[in-house]
C-alpha atoms as a PDB file:
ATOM      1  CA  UNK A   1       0.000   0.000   0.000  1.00  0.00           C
ATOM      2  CA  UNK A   2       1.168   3.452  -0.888  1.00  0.00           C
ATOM      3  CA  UNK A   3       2.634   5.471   2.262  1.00  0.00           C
ATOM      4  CA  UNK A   4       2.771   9.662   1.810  1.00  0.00           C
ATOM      5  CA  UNK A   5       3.767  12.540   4.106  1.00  0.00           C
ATOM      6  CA  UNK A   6      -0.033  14.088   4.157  1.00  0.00           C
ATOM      7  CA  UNK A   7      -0.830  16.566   7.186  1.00  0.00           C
ATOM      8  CA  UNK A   8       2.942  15.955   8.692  1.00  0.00           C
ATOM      9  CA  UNK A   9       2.528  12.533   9.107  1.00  0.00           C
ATOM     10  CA  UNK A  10       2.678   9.760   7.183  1.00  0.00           C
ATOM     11  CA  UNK A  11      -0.548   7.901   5.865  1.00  0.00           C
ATOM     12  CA  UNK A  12      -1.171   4.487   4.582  1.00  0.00           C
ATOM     13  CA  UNK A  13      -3.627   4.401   2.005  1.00  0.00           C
ATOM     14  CA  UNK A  14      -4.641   2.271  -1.095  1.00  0.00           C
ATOM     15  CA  UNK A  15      -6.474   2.971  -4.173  1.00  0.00           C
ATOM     16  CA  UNK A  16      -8.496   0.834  -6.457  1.00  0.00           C
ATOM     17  CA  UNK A  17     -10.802   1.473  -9.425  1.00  0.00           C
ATOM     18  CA  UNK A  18     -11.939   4.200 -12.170  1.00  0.00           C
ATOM     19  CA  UNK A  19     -14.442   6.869 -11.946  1.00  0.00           C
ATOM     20  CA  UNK A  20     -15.369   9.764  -9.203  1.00  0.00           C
ATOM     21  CA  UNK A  21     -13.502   9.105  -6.047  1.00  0.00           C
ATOM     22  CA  UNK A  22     -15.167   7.620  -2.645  1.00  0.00           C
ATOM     23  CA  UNK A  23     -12.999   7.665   0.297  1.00  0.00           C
ATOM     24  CA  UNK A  24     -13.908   4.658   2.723  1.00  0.00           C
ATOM     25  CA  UNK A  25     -12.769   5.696   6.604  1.00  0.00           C
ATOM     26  CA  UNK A  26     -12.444   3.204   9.372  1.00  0.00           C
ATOM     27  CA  UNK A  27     -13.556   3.012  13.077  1.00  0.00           C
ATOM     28  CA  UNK A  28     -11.361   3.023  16.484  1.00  0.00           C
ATOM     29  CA  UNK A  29      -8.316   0.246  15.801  1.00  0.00           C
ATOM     30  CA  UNK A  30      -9.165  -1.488  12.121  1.00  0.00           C
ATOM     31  CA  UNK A  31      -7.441  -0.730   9.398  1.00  0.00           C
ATOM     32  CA  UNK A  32      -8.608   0.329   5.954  1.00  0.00           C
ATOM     33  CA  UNK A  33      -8.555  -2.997   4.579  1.00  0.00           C
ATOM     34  CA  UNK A  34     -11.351  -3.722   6.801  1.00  0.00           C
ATOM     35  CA  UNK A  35     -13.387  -2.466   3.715  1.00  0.00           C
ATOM     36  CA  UNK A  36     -12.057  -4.087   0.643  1.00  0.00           C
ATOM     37  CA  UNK A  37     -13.921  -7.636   1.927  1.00  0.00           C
ATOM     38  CA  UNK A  38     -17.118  -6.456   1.008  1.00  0.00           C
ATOM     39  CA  UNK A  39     -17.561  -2.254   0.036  1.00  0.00           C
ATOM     40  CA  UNK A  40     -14.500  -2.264  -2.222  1.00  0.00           C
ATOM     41  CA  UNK A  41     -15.678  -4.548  -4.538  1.00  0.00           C
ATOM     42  CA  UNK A  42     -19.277  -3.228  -4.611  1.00  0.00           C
ATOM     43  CA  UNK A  43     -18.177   0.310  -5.352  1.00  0.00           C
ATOM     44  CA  UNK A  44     -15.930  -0.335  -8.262  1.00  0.00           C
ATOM     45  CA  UNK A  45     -18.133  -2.688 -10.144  1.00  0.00           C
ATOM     46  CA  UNK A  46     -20.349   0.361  -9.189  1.00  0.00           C
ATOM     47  CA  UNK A  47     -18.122   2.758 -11.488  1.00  0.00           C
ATOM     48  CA  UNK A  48     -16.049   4.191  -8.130  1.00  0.00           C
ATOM     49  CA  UNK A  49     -12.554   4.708  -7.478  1.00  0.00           C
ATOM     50  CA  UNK A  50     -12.241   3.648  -4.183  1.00  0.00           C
ATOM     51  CA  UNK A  51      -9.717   4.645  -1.581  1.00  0.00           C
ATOM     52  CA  UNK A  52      -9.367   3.367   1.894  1.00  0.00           C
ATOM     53  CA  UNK A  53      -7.017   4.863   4.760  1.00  0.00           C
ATOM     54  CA  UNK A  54      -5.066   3.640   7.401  1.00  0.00           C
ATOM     55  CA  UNK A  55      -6.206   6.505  10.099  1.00  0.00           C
ATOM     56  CA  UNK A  56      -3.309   7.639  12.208  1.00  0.00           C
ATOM     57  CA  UNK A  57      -2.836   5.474  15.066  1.00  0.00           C
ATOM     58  CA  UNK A  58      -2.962   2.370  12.687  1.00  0.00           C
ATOM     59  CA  UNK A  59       0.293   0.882  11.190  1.00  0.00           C
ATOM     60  CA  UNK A  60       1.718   1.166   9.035  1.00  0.00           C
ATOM     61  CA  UNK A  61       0.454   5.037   9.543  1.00  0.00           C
ATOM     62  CA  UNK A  62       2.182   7.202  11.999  1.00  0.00           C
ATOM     63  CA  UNK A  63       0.838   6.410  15.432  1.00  0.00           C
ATOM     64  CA  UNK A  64       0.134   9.980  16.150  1.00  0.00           C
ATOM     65  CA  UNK A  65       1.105  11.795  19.458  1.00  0.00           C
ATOM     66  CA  UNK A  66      -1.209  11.604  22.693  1.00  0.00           C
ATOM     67  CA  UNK A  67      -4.080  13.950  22.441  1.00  0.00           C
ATOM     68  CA  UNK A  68      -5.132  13.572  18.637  1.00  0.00           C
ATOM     69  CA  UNK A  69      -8.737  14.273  18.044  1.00  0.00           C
ATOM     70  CA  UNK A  70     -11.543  14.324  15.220  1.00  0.00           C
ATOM     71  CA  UNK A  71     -10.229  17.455  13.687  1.00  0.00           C
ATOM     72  CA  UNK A  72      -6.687  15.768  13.215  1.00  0.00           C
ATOM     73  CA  UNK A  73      -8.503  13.166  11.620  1.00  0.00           C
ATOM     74  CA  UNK A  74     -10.407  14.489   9.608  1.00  0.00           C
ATOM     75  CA  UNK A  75      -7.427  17.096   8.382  1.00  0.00           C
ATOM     76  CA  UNK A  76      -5.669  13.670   7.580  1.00  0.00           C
ATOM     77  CA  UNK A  77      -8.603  12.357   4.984  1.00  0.00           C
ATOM     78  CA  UNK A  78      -8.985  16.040   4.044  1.00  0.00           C
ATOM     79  CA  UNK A  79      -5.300  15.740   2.946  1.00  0.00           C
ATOM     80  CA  UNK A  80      -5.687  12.319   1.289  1.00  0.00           C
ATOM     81  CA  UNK A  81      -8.244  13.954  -0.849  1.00  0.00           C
ATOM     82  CA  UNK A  82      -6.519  16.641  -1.824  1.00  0.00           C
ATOM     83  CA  UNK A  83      -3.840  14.135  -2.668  1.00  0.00           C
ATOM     84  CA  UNK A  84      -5.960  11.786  -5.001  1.00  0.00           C
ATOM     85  CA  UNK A  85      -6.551  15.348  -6.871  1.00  0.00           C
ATOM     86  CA  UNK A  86      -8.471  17.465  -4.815  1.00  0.00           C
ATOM     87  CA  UNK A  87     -12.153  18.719  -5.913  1.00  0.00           C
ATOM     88  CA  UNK A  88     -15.022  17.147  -4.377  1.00  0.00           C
ATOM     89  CA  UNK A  89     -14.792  12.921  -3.314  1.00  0.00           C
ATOM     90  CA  UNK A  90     -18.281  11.188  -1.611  1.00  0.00           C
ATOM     91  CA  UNK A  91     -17.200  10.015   2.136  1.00  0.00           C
ATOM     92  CA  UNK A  92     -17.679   6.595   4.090  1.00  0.00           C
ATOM     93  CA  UNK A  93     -16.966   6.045   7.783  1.00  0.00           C
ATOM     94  CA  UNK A  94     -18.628   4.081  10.248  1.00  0.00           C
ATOM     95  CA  UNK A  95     -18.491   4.314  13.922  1.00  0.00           C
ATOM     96  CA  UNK A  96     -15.175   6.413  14.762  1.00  0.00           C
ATOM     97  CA  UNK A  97     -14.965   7.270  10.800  1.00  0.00           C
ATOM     98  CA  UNK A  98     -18.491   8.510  11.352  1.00  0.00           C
ATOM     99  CA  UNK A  99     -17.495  10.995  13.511  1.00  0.00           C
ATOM    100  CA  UNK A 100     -14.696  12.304  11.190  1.00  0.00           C
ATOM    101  CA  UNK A 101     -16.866  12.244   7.813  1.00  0.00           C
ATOM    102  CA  UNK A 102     -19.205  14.140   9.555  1.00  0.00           C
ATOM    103  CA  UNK A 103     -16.139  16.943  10.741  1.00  0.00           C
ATOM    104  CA  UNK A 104     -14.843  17.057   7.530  1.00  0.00           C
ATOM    105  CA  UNK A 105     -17.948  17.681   5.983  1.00  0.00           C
ATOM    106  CA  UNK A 106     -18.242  20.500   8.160  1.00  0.00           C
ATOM    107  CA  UNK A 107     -14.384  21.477   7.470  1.00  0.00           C
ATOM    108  CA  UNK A 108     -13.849  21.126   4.494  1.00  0.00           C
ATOM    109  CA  UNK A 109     -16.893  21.465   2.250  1.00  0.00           C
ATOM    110  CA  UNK A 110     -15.188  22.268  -1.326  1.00  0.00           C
ATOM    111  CA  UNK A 111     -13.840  18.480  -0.703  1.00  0.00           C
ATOM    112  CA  UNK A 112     -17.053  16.481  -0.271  1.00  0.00           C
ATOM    113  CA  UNK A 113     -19.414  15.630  -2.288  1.00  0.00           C
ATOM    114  CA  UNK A 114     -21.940  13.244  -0.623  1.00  0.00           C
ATOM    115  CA  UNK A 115     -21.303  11.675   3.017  1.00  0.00           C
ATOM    116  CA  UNK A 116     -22.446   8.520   4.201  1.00  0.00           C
ATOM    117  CA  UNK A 117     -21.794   7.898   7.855  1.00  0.00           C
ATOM    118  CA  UNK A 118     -22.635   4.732   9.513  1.00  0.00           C
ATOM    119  CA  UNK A 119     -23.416   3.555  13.010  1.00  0.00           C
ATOM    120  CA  UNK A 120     -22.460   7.126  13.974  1.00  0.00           C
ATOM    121  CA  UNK A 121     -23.206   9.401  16.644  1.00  0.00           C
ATOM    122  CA  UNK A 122     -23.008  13.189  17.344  1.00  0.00           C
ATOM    123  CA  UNK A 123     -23.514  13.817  21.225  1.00  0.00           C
ATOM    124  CA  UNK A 124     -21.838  11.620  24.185  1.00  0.00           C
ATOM    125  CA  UNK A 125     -23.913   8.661  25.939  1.00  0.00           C
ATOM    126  CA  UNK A 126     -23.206   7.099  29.236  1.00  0.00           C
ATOM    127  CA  UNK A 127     -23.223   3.923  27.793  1.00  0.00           C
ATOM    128  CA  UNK A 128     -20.667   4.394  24.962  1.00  0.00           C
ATOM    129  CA  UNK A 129     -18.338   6.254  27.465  1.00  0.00           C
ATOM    130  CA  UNK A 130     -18.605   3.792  29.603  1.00  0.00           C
ATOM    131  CA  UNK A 131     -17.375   1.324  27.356  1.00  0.00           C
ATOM    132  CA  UNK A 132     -14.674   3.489  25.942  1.00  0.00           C
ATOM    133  CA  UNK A 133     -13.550   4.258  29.211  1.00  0.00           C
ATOM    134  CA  UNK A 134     -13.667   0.635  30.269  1.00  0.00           C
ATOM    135  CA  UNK A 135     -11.569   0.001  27.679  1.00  0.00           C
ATOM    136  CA  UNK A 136      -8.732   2.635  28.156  1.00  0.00           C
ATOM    137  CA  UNK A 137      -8.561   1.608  31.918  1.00  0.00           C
ATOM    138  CA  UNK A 138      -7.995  -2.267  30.827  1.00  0.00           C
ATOM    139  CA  UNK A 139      -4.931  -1.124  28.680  1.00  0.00           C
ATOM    140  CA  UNK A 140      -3.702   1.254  31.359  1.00  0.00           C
ATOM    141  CA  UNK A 141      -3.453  -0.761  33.841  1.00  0.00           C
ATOM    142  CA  UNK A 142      -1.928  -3.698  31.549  1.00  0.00           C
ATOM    143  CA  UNK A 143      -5.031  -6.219  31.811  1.00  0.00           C
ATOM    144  CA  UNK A 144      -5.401  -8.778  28.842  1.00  0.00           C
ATOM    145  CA  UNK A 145      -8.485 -10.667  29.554  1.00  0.00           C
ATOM    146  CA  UNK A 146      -8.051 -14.156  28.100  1.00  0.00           C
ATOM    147  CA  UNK A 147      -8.549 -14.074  24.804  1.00  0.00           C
ATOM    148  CA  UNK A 148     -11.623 -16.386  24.397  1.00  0.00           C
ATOM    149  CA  UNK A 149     -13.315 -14.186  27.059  1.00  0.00           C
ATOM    150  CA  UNK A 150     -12.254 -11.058  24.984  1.00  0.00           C
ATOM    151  CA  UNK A 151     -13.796 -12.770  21.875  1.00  0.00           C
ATOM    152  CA  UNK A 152     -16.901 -13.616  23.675  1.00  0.00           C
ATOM    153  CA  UNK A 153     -17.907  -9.777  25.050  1.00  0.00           C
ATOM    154  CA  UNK A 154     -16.654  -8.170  21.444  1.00  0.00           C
ATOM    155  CA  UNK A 155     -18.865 -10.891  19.456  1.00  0.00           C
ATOM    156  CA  UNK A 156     -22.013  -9.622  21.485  1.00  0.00           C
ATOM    157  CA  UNK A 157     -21.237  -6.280  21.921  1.00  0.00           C
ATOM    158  CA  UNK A 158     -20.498  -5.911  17.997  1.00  0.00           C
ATOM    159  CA  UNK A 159     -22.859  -8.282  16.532  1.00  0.00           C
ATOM    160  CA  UNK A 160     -26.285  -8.923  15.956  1.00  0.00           C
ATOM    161  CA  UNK A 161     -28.342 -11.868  18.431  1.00  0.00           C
ATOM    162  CA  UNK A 162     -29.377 -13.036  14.969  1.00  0.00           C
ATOM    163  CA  UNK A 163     -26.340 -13.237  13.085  1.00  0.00           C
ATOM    164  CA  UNK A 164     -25.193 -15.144  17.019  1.00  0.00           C
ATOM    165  CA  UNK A 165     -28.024 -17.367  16.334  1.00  0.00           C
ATOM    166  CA  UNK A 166     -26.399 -20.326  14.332  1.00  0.00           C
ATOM    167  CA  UNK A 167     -23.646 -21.815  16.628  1.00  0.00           C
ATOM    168  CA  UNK A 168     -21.208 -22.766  13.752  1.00  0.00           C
ATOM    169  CA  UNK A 169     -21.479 -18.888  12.769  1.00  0.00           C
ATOM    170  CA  UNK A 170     -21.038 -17.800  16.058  1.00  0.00           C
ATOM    171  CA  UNK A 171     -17.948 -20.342  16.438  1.00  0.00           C
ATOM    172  CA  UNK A 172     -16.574 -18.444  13.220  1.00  0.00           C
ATOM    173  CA  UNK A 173     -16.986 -14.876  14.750  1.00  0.00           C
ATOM    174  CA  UNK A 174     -15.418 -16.190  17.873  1.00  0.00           C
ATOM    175  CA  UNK A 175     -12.432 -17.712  16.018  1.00  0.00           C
ATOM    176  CA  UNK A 176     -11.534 -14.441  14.451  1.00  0.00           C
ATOM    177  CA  UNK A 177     -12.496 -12.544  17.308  1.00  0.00           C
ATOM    178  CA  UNK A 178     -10.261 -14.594  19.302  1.00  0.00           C
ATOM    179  CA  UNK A 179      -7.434 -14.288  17.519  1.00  0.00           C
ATOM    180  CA  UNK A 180      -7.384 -10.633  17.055  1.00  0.00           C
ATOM    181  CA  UNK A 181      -7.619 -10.740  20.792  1.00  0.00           C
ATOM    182  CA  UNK A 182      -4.341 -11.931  21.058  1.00  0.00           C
ATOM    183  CA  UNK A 183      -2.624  -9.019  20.011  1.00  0.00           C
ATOM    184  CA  UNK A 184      -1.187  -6.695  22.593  1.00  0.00           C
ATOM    185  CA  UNK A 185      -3.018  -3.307  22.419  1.00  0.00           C
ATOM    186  CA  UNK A 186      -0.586  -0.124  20.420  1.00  0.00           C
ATOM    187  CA  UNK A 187       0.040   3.572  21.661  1.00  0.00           C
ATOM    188  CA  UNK A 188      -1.669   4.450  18.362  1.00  0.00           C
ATOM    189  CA  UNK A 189      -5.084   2.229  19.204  1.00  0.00           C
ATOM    190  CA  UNK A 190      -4.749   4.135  23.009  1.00  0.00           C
ATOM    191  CA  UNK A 191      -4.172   7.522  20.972  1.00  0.00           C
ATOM    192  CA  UNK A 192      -7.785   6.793  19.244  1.00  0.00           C
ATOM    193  CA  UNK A 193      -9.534   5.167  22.594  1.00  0.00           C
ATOM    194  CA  UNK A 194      -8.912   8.461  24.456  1.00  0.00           C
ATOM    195  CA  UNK A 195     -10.197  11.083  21.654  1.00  0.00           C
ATOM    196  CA  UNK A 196     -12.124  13.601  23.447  1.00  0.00           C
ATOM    197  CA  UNK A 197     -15.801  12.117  22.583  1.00  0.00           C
ATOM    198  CA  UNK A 198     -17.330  14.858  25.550  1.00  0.00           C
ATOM    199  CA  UNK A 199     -18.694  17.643  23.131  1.00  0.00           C
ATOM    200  CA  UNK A 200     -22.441  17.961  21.923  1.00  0.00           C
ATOM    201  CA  UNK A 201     -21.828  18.686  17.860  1.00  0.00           C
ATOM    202  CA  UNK A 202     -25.216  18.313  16.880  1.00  0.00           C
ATOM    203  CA  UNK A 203     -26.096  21.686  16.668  1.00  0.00           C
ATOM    204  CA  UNK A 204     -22.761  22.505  14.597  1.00  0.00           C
ATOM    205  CA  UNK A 205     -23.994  19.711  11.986  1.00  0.00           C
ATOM    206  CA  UNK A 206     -26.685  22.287  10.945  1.00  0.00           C
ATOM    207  CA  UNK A 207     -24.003  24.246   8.874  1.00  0.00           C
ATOM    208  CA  UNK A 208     -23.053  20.480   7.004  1.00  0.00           C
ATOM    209  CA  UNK A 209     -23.868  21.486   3.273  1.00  0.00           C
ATOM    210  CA  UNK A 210     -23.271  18.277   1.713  1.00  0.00           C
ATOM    211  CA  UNK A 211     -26.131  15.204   0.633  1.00  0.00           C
ATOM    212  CA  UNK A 212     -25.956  13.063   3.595  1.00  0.00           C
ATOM    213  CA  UNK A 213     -27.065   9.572   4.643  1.00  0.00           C
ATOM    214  CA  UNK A 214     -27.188   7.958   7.983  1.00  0.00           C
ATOM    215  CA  UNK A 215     -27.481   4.527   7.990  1.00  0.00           C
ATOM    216  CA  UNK A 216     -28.197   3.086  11.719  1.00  0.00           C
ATOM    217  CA  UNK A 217     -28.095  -0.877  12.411  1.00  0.00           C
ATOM    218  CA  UNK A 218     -30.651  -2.259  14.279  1.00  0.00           C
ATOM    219  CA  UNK A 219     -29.108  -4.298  16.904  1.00  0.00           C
ATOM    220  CA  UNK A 220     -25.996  -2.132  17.695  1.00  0.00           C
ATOM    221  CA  UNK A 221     -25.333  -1.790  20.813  1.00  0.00           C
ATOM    222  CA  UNK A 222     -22.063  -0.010  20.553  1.00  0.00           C
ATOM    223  CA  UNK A 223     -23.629   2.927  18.748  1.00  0.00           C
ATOM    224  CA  UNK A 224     -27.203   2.399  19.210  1.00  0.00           C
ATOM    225  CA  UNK A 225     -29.434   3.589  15.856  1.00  0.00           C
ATOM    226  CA  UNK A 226     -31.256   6.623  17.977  1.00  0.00           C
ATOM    227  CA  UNK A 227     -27.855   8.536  18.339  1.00  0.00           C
ATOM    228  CA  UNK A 228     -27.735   8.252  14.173  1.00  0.00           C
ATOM    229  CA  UNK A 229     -31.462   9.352  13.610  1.00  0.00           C
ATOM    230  CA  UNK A 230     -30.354  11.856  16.145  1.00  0.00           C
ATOM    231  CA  UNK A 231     -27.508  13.113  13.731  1.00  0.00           C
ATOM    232  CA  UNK A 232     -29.846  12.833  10.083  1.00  0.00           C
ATOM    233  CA  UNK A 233     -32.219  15.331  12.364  1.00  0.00           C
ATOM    234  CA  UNK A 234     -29.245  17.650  13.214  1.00  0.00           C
ATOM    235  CA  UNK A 235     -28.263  17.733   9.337  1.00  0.00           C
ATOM    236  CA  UNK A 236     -30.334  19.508   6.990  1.00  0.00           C
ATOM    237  CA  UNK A 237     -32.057  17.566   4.161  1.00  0.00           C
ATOM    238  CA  UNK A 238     -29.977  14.424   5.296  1.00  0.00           C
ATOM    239  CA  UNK A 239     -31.892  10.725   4.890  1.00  0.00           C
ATOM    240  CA  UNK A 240     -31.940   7.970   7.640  1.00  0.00           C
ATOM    241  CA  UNK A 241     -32.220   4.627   6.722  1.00  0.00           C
ATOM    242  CA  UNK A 242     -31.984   1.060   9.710  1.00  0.00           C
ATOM    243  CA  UNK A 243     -30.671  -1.696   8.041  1.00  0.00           C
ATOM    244  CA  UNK A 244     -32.315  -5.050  10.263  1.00  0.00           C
ATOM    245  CA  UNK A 245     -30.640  -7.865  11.845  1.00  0.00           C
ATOM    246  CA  UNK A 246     -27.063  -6.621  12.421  1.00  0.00           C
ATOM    247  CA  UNK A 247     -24.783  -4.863  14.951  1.00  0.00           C
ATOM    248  CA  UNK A 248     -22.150  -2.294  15.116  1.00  0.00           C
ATOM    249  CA  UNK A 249     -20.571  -4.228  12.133  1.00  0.00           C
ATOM    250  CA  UNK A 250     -23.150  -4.010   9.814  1.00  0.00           C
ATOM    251  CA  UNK A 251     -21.638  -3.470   6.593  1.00  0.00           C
ATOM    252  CA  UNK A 252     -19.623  -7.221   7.132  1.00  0.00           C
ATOM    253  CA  UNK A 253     -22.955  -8.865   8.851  1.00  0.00           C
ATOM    254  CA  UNK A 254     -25.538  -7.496   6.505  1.00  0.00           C
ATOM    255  CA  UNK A 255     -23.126  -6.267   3.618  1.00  0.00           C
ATOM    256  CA  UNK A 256     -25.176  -6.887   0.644  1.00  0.00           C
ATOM    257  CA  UNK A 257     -27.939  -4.785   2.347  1.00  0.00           C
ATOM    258  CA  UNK A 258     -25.043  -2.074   3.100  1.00  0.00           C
ATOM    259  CA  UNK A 259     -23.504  -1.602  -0.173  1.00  0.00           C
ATOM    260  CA  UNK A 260     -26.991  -1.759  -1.927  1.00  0.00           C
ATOM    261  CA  UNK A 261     -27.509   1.279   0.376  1.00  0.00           C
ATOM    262  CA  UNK A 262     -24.027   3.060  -0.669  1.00  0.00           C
ATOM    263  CA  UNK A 263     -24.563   2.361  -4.132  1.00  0.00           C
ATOM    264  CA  UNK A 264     -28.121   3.552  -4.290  1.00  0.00           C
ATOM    265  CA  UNK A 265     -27.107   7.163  -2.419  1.00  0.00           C
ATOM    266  CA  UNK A 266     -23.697   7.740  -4.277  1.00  0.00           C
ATOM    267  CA  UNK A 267     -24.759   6.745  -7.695  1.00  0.00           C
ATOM    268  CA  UNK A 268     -28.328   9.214  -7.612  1.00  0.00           C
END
C-alpha cells in the first residue's frame, strides 16, 4: 500500500478502481482494509474509485502523538483527498470514521461531495463512554483478559443476536475474534480510545452542506441507531435509513444490504 507525508505525518492508504472518487474511513483500531472484503468490490463494479485509509494510530500510519482528536482526523482524509486530486470525493466512515466524515464535511466542504456515515453518533452517551472508558482503563493498567473471554464480550457487543443465532457462525466470529484478541493493544489504538468524545456537535452539523445519509443498524449496541437518527435530524435535508438484523458491524454482517444502500445514495 502506498505510504505519503499528508498533514505531517505519514498515511497508509490504497487505491483501487476508475471513476469519481469515494474515500472509505475506518472506526477506532481497524485498518482500511477492513473495507475491501465487502464495500470495495461493490463500489468499483459500481463505477467508483475507491480509496481506503489507514487513520493515524494504525500501522503502518504514523501512530500519532497523545491527544489527537476528530479534527486531526479528519485534516488527515482532508489531505488524502486533496492528494488523489483534490475537488469534491463522496465520504464513508462508520463508527469512529463517522465521527470524522461528519467533521470534515463540516471542514472542508469544497472536498465532499456526498457523506455517508454509519453507526455514527453526534452527542456523548453514558453507555458508549462507559465502554470506551472501560476500555482505556484495561490497557492502562496492563489487563489482557483471556482471549476467548475477549472474543466472547466483542462478538455480542459488535454483533447482531441473529447473526449469534447459528452456533457454527457464532464459532466463526469467535475464532476471528479470538485471535485478534491476542494481540497486545498499540500507543496508536490508546491515541484513538482516548479522543475527546465529551462535546455535543449536533447543533454545529446544521451548517453540514453536503447530501448526507445515515445509515443506523438495528441491533448495535455499541452505537445504538437513535444517536444516528439523532444526527440525520441535526443535518439539513440528510436521509436515515436502519438496516435489520445486524450490529455495530453491519456493513460485514448485513453487507449486501449495506452496499446496496451506498450504491443507491452515491450513484443518484
Amino acid at each position: 500500500m502506498p505510504i505519503a507525508t499528508l498533514n505531517g505525518i505519514r498515511l497508509s492508504f490504497d487505491v483501487t478502481g476508475t471513476g469519481p472518487l469515494v474515500l472509505l474511513i475506518m472506526g477506532t483500531g481497524s485498518p482500511g482494509r477492513v473495507w475491501r472484503t465487502y464495500q470495495v468490490p461493490a463500489l468499483v463494479k459500481a463505477g467508483f474509485r475507491v480509496a481506503t485509509i489507514d487513520n493515524r494510530g494504525i500501522a503502518p500510519s504514523d501512530e500519532g502523538a497523545p491527544g489527537m482528536s476528530f479534527a486531526d482526523l479528519a485534516a488527515d482524509a482532508a489531505a488524502l483527498i486533496e492528494h488523489l486530486g483534490g475537488g469534491r470525493a463522496h465520504v464513508v466512515g462508520t463508527s469512529m470514521g463517522g465521527r470524522i466524515t461528519q467533521e470534515l464535511a463540516l471542514a472542508r466542504p469544497d472536498l465532499v461531495g456526498k457523506a455517508v456515515m454509519l453507526a455514527t453518533a453526534g452527542r456523548p452517551h453514558p453507555m458508549s463512554h462507559a465502554l470506551n472508558r472501560g476500555e482505556q482503563v484495561l490497557i492502562e493498567q496492563g489487563v489482557q483478559l483471556p482471549p476467548e473471554y475477549a472474543a466472547s464480550i466483542k462478538a455480542v457487543l459488535n454483533l447482531s443476536p441473529h447473526t449469534l443465532e447459528d452456533p457454527a457462525k457464532a464459532q466463526e466470529w469467535l475464532d476471528i475474534f479470538e485471535y485478534a484478541a491476542s494481540a497486545k493493544p498499540t500507543a496508536g489504538l490508546r491515541a484513538q480510545l482516548a479522543i475527546d468524545r465529551s462535546q455535543n456537535r449536533l447543533a454545529d452539523y446544521a451548517r453540514i452542506t453536503a447530501p448526507c445519509l445515515i445509515v443506523g443498524f438495528a441491533d448495535d449496541r455499541m452505537t445504538p441507531s437513535f444517536l444516528g437518527r439523532e444526527v440525520a435530524a441535526a443535518i439539513p435535508g440528510a436521509r436515515f435509513v436502519e438496516i435489520e438484523r445486524c450490529g455495530h458491524y453491519g456493513y460485514i454482517e448485513r453487507p449486501d444490504e449495506v452496499n446496496r444502500v451506498l450504491v443507491d445514495f452515491l450513484s443518484a
